[in-house]
Every structure is written in structure tokens, then in C-alpha cells.
C-alpha atoms as a PDB file:
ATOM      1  CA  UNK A   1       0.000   0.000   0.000  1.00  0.00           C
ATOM      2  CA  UNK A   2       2.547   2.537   1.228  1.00  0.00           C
ATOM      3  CA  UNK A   3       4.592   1.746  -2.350  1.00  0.00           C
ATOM      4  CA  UNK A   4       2.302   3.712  -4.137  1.00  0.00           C
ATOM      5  CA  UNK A   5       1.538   7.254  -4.571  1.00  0.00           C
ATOM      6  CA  UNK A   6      -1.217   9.173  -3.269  1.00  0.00           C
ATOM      7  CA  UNK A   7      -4.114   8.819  -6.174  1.00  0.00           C
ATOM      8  CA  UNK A   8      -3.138   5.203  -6.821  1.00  0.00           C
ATOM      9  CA  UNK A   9      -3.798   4.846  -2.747  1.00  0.00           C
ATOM     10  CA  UNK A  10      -7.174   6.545  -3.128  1.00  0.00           C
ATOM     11  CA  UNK A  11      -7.607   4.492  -6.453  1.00  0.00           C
ATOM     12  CA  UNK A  12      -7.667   1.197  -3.944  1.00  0.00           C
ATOM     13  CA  UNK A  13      -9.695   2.520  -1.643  1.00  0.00           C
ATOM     14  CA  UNK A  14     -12.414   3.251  -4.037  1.00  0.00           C
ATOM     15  CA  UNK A  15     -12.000  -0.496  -5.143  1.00  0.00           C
ATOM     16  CA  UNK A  16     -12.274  -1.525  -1.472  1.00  0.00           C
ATOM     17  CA  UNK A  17     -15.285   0.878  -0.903  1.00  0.00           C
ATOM     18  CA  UNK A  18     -16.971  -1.091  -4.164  1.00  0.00           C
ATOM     19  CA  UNK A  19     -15.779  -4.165  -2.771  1.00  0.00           C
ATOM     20  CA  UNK A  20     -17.771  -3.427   0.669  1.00  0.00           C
ATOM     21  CA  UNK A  21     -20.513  -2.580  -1.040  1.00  0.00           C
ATOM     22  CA  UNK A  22     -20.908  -5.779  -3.167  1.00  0.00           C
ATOM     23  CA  UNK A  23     -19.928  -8.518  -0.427  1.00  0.00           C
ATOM     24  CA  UNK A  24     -22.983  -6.809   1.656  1.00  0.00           C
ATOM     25  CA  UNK A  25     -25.142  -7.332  -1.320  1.00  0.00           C
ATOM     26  CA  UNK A  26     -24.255 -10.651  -1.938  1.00  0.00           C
ATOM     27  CA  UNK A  27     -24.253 -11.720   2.084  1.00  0.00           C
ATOM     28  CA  UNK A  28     -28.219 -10.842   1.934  1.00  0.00           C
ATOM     29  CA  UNK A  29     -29.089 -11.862  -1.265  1.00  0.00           C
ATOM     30  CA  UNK A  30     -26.882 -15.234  -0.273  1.00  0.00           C
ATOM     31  CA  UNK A  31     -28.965 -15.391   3.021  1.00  0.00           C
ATOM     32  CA  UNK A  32     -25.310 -15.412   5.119  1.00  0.00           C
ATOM     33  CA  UNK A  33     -22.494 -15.837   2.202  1.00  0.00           C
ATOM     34  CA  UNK A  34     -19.886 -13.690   0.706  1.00  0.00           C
ATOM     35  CA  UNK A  35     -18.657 -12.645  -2.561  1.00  0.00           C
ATOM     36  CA  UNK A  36     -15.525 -11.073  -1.590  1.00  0.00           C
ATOM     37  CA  UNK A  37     -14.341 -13.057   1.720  1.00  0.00           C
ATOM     38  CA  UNK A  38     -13.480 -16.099   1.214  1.00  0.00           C
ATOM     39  CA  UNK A  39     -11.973 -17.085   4.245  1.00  0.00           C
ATOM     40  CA  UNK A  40     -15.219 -16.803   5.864  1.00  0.00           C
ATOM     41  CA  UNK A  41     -16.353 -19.140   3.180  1.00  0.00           C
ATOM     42  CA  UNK A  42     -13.957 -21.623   3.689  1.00  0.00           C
ATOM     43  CA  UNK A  43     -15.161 -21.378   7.305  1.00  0.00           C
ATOM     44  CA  UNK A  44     -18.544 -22.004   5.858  1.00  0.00           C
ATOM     45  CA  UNK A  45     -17.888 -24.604   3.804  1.00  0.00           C
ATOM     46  CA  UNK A  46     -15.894 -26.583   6.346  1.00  0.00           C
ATOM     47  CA  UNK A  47     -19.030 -26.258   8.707  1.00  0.00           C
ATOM     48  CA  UNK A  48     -20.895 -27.596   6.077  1.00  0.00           C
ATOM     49  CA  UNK A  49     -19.157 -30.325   5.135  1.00  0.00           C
ATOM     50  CA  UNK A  50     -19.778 -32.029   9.192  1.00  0.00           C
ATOM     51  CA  UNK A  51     -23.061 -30.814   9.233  1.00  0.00           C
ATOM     52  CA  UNK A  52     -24.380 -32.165   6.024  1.00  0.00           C
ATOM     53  CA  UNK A  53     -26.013 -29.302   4.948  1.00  0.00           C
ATOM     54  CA  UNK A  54     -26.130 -27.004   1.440  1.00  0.00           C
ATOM     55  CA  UNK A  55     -24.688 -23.957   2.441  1.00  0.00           C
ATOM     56  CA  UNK A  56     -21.278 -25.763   2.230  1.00  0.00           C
ATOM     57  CA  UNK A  57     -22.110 -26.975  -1.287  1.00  0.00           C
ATOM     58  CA  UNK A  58     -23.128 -22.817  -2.021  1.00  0.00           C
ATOM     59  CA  UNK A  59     -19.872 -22.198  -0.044  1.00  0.00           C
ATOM     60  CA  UNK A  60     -17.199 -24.192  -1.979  1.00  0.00           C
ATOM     61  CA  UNK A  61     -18.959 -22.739  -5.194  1.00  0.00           C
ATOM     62  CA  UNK A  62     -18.094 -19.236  -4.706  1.00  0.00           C
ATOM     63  CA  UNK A  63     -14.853 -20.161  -3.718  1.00  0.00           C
ATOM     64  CA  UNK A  64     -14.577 -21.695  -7.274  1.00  0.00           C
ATOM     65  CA  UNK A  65     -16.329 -18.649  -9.004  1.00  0.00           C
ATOM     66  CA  UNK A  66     -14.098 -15.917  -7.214  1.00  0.00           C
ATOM     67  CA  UNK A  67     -11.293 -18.307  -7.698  1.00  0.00           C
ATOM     68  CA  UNK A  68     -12.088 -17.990 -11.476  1.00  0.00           C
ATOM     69  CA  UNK A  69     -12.644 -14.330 -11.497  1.00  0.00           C
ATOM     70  CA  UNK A  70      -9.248 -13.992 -10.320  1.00  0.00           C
ATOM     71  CA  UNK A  71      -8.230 -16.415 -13.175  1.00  0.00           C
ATOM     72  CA  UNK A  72      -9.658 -14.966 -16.000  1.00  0.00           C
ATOM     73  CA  UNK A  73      -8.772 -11.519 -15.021  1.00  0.00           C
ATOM     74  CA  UNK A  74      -4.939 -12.428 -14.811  1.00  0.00           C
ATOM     75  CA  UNK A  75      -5.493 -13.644 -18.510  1.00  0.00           C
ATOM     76  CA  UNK A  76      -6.909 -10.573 -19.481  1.00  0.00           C
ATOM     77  CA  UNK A  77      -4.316  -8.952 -18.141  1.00  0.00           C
ATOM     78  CA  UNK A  78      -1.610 -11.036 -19.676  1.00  0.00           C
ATOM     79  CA  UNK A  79      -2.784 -10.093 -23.487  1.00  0.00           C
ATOM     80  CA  UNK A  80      -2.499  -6.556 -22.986  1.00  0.00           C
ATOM     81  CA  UNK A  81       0.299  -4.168 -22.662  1.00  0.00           C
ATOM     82  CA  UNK A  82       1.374  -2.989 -19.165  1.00  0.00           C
ATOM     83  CA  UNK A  83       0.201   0.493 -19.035  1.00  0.00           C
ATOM     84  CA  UNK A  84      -3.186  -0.960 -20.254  1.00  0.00           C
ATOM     85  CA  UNK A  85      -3.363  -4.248 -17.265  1.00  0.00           C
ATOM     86  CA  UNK A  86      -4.883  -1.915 -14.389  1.00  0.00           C
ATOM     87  CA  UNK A  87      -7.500  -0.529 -17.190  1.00  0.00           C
ATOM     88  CA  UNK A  88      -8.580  -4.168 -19.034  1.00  0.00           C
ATOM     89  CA  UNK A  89      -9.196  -5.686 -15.784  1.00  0.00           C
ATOM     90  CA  UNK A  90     -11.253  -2.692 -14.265  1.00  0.00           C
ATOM     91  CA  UNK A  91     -13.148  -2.689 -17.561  1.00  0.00           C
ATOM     92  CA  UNK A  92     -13.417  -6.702 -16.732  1.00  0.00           C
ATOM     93  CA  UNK A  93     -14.536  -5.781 -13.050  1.00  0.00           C
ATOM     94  CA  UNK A  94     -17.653  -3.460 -14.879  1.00  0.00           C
ATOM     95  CA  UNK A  95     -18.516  -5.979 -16.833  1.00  0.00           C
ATOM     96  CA  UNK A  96     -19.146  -8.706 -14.862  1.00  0.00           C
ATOM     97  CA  UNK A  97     -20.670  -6.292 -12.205  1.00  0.00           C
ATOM     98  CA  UNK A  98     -23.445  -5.023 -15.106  1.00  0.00           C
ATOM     99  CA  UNK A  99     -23.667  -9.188 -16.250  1.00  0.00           C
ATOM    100  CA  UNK A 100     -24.557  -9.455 -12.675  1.00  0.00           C
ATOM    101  CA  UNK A 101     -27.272  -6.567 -12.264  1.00  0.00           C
ATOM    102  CA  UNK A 102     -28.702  -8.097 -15.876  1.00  0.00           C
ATOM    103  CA  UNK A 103     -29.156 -11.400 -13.978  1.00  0.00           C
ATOM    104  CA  UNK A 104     -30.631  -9.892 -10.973  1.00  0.00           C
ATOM    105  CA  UNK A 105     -33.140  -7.538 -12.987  1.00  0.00           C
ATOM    106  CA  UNK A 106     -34.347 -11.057 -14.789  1.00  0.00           C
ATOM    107  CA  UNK A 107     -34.610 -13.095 -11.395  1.00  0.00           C
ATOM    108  CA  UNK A 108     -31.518 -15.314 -11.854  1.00  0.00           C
ATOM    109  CA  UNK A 109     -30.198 -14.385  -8.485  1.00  0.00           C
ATOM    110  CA  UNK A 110     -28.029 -17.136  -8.027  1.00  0.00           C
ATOM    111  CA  UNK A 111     -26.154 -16.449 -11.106  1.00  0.00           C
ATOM    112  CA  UNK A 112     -26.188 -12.839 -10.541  1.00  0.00           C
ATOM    113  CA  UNK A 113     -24.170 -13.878  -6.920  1.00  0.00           C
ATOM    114  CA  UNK A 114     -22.046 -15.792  -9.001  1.00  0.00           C
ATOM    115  CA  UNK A 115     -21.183 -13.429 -11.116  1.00  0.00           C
ATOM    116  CA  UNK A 116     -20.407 -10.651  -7.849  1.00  0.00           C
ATOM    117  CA  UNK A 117     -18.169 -13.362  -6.979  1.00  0.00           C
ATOM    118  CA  UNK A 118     -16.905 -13.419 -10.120  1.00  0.00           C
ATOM    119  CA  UNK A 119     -15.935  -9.556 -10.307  1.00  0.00           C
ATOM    120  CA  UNK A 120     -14.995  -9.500  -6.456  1.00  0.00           C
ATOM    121  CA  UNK A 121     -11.785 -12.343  -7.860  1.00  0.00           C
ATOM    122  CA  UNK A 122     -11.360 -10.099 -10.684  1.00  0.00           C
ATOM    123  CA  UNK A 123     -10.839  -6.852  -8.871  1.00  0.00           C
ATOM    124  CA  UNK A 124      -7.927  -8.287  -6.798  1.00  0.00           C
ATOM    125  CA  UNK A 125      -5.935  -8.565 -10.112  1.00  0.00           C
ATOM    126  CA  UNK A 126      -5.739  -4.692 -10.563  1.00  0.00           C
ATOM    127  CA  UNK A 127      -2.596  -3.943  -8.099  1.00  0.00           C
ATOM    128  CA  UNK A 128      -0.389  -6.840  -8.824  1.00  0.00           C
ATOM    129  CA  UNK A 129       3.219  -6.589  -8.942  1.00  0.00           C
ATOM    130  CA  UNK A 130       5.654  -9.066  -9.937  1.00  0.00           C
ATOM    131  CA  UNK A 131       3.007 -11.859 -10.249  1.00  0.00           C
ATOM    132  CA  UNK A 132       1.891 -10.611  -6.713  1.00  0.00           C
ATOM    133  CA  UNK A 133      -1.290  -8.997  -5.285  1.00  0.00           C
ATOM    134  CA  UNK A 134       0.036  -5.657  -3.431  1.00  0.00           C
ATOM    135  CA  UNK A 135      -2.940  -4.335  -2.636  1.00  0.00           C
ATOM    136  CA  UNK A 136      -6.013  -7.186  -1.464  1.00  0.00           C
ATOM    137  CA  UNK A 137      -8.955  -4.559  -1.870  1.00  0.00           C
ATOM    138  CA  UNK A 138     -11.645  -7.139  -0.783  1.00  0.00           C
ATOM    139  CA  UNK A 139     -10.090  -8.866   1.915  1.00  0.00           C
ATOM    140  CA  UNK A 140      -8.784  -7.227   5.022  1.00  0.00           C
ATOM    141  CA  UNK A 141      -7.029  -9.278   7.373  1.00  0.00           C
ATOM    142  CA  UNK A 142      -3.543  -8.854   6.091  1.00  0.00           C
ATOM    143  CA  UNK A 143      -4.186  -5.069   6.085  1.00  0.00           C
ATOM    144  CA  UNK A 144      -5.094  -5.192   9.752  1.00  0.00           C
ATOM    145  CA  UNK A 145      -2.060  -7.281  10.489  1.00  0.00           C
ATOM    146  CA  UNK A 146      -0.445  -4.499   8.682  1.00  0.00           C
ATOM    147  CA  UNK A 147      -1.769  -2.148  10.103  1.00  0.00           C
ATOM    148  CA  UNK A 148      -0.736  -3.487  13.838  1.00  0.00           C
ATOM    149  CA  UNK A 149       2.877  -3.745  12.846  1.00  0.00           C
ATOM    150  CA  UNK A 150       3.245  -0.358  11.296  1.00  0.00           C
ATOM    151  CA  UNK A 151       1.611   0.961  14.880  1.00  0.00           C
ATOM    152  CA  UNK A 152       4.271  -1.218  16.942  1.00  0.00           C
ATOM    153  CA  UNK A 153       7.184   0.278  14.746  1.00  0.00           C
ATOM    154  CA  UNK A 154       5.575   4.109  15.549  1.00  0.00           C
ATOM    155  CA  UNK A 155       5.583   2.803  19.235  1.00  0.00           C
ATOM    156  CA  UNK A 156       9.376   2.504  18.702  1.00  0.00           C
ATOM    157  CA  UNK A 157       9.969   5.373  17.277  1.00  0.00           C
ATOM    158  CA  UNK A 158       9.539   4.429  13.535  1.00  0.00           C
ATOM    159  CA  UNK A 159       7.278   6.363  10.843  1.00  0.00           C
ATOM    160  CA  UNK A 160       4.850   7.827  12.720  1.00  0.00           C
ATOM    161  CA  UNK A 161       1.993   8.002   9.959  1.00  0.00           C
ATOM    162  CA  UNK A 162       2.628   4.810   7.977  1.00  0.00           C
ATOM    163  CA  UNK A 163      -0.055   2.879  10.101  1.00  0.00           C
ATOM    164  CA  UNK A 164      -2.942   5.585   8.413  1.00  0.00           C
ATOM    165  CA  UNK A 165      -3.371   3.989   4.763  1.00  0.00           C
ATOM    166  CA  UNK A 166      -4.091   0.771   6.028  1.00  0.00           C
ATOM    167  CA  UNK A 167      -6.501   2.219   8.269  1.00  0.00           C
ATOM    168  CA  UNK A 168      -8.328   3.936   5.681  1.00  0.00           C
ATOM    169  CA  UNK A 169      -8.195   0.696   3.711  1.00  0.00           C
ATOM    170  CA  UNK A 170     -10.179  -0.837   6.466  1.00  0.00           C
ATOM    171  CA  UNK A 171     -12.364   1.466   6.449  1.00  0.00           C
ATOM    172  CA  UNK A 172     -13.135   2.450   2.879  1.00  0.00           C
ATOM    173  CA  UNK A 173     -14.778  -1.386   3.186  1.00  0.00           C
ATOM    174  CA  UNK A 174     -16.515  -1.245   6.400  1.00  0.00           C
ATOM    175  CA  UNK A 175     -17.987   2.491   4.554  1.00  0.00           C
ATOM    176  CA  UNK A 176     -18.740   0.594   1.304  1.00  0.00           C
ATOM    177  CA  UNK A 177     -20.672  -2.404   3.249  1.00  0.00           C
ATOM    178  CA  UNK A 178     -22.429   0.066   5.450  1.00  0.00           C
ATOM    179  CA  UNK A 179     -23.490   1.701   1.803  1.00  0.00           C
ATOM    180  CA  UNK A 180     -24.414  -1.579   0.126  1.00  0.00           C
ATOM    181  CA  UNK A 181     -26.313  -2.934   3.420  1.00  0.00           C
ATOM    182  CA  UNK A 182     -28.216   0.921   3.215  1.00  0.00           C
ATOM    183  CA  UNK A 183     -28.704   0.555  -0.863  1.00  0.00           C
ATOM    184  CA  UNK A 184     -29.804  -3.080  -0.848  1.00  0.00           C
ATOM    185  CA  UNK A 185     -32.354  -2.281   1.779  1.00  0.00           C
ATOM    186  CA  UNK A 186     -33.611   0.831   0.370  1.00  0.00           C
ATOM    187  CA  UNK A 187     -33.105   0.004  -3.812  1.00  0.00           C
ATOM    188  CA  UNK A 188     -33.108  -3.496  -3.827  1.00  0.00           C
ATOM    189  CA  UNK A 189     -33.234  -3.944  -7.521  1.00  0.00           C
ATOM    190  CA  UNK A 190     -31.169  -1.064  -8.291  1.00  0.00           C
ATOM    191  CA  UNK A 191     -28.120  -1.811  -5.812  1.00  0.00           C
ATOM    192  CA  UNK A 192     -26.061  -4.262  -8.412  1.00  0.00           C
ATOM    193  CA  UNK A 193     -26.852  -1.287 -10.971  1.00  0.00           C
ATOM    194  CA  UNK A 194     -25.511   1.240  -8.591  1.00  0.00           C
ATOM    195  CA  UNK A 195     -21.474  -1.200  -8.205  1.00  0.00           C
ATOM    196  CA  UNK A 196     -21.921  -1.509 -11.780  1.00  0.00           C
ATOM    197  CA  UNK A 197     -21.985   1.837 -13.016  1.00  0.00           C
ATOM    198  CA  UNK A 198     -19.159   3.166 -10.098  1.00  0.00           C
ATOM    199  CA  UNK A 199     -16.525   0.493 -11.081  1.00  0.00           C
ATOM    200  CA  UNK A 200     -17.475   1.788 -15.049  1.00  0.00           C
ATOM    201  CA  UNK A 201     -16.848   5.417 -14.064  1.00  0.00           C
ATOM    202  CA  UNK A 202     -13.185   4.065 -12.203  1.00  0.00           C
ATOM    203  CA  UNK A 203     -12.312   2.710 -15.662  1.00  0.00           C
ATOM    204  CA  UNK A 204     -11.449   6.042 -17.500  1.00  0.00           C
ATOM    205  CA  UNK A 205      -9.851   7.289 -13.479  1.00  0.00           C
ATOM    206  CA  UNK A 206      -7.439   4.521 -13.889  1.00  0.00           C
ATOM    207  CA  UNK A 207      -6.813   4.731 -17.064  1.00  0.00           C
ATOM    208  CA  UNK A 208      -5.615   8.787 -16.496  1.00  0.00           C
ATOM    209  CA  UNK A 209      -3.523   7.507 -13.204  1.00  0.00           C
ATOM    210  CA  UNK A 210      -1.510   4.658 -15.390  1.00  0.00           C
ATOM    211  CA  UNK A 211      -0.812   7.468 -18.093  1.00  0.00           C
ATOM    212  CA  UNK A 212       0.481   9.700 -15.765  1.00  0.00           C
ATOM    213  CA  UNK A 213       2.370   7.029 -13.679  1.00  0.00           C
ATOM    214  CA  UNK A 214       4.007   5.984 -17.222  1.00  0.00           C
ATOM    215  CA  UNK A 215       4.521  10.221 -18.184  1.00  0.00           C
END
């Protein structure tokens, strides 16, 4: 996180604020599921698996969809030049996000879940370095760890400030889940529209950060 400059810092917590958003969609629409964590559903699935019971099944499949997302994105990626990656796979990210609200607005929620799941794997591909994700915008428990050990080096006298983007990390998700829980419960039909057309308007944003980054 701290590698990058400012507006590619604000660029990922815009994706993690989207990212928020969607998971709470999906984890009502799912009935208790995620399209974005998927450590909680390996948890899930795991519980399943002793207790018999579907929600394991419904589980292990999202793993597999985000799993895919993440796939395809990185493939997508890989047939474009590098000052065009971050771009392609946001464009990707909008896609799927606008497949998704299609689904929903025909009553094909379960694929439309899918497909969040799908764009939640995707979105994970747009800060990669060196075959690496640097940024996880969807999942935060390596950011709080992060964000821990940058506040025990400022307790010994290290940078005092270097603990603060991983903070607002956190919370540019917990803001965008607190949004999708408010827009899902107030617009139901119109929430999946609502991620779709804010990860389409951070298309032409990143594509004016990686020209400047390349200037």
C-alpha cells in the first residue's frame, strides 16, 4: 500500500469501498455468504461439510467462481500491454458487475451472486506486482495485520503516519458495506446497478492515473 503514490492509494480505496458494497449485497441476497471473503467461506464450507447441509455446497462454489474471477482476469491482463493491465481488468470488473445486475433484474439471483463473486476475484488482479497482489482490496485481514505492525514500529519510534493507509483501507470497506447494506435495503433492484456503473466510471480514473504514472 505505502509503495504507491497518493491517487493510486485513493484508487484502492475506491475499489475496497466497491468491494464493501458488493460482499454486503451478496451476504443478503446469499442469506449469510460472501462474494468477496473467502476465508469466511472456507469457514462455511468446512461447517458444512460435518453438518451435512447445502450452504457448504453454495460455499465451496463461490470459492470456485471468485477463484475464477481472479483467473480470467490475470489472462486478461496477460494479453495486454502494461500500461493498459490496471484498465482491461477494471473494464473486466464493470462488466461482470453489469452481467450481474442483468441477472438480478431477470430473477436469476443465483447467477447474478455468481457473477459478484466473479468480479470480487477479478478486482484483486488490478494492483499486482511481480506476479503478486500488493494491494487485497476485498479482503482485510492482512491489512489489519499491517496495520498493527506499522503501529508497533511508531511505538518505537519508527514512521509515525505509515499505520494511516491501512486504516483507511479498512475502512473504505466497512464504509462501502455500510453503503451496500443501506442501498440493498432501500433500492433493492437497483443496488447491483448502482457497483456496476461506479466500477465503469473508475475505468477512465485509472486509465488517467496509469498514463500519468508511465509520463
Amino acid at each position: 500500500m505505502i509503495r504507491y503514490d497518493r491517487n493510486f492509494r485513493r484508487l484502492a480505496l475506491c475499489l475496497a469501498a466497491l468491494a464493501g458494497f458488493v460482499d454486503a449485497i451478496g451476504f443478503i441476497k446469499s442469506g449469510g455468504l460472501f462474494v468477496s471473503f473467502m476465508s469466511g467461506n472456507s469457514t462455511r464450507m468446512a461447517i458444512g461439510i460435518v453438518e451435512f447441509t447445502r450452504a457448504g455446497l453454495a460455499a465451496a462454489a463461490l470459492i470456485g467462481l471468485f477463484v475464477m474471477g481472479v483467473f480470467l482476469s490475470a489472462l486478461v491482463a496477460a494479453r495486454v500491454t502494461i500500461l493498459h493491465r490496471k484498465v482491461a481488468v477494471m473494464a473486466s470488473v464493470a462488466g461482470l458487475l453489469f452481467t450481474a445486475a442483468i441477472l438480478q433484474s431477470i430473477d436469476q439471483d443465483i447467477a447474478a451472486i455468481g457473477m459478484l463473486c466473479m468480479a470480487m476475484g477479478a478486482t484483486n488482479s488490478i494492483f499486482r506486482r511481480d506476479g503478486e497482489v500488493s494491494i487485497g482490496v476485498t479482503y482485510m485481514t492482512g491489512t489489519l495485520v499491517k496495520l498493527g505492525h506499522r503501529l508497533a514500529d511508531a511505538a518505537l519510534g519508527g514512521d509515525p503516519t505509515a499505520w494511516a493507509p491501512y486504516l483507511f483501507l479498512w475502512l473504505a470497506l466497512v464504509s462501502g458495506g455500510i453503503m451496500g447494506a443501506a442501498g440493498y435495503s432501500w433500492l433493492p433492484n437497483a443496488s447491483i446497478w448502482i457497483a456496476a456503473a461506479f466500477a465503469l466510471a473508475l475505468v477512465p480514473v485509472t486509465r488517467k492515473l496509469t498514463r500519468e504514472a508511465a509520463a
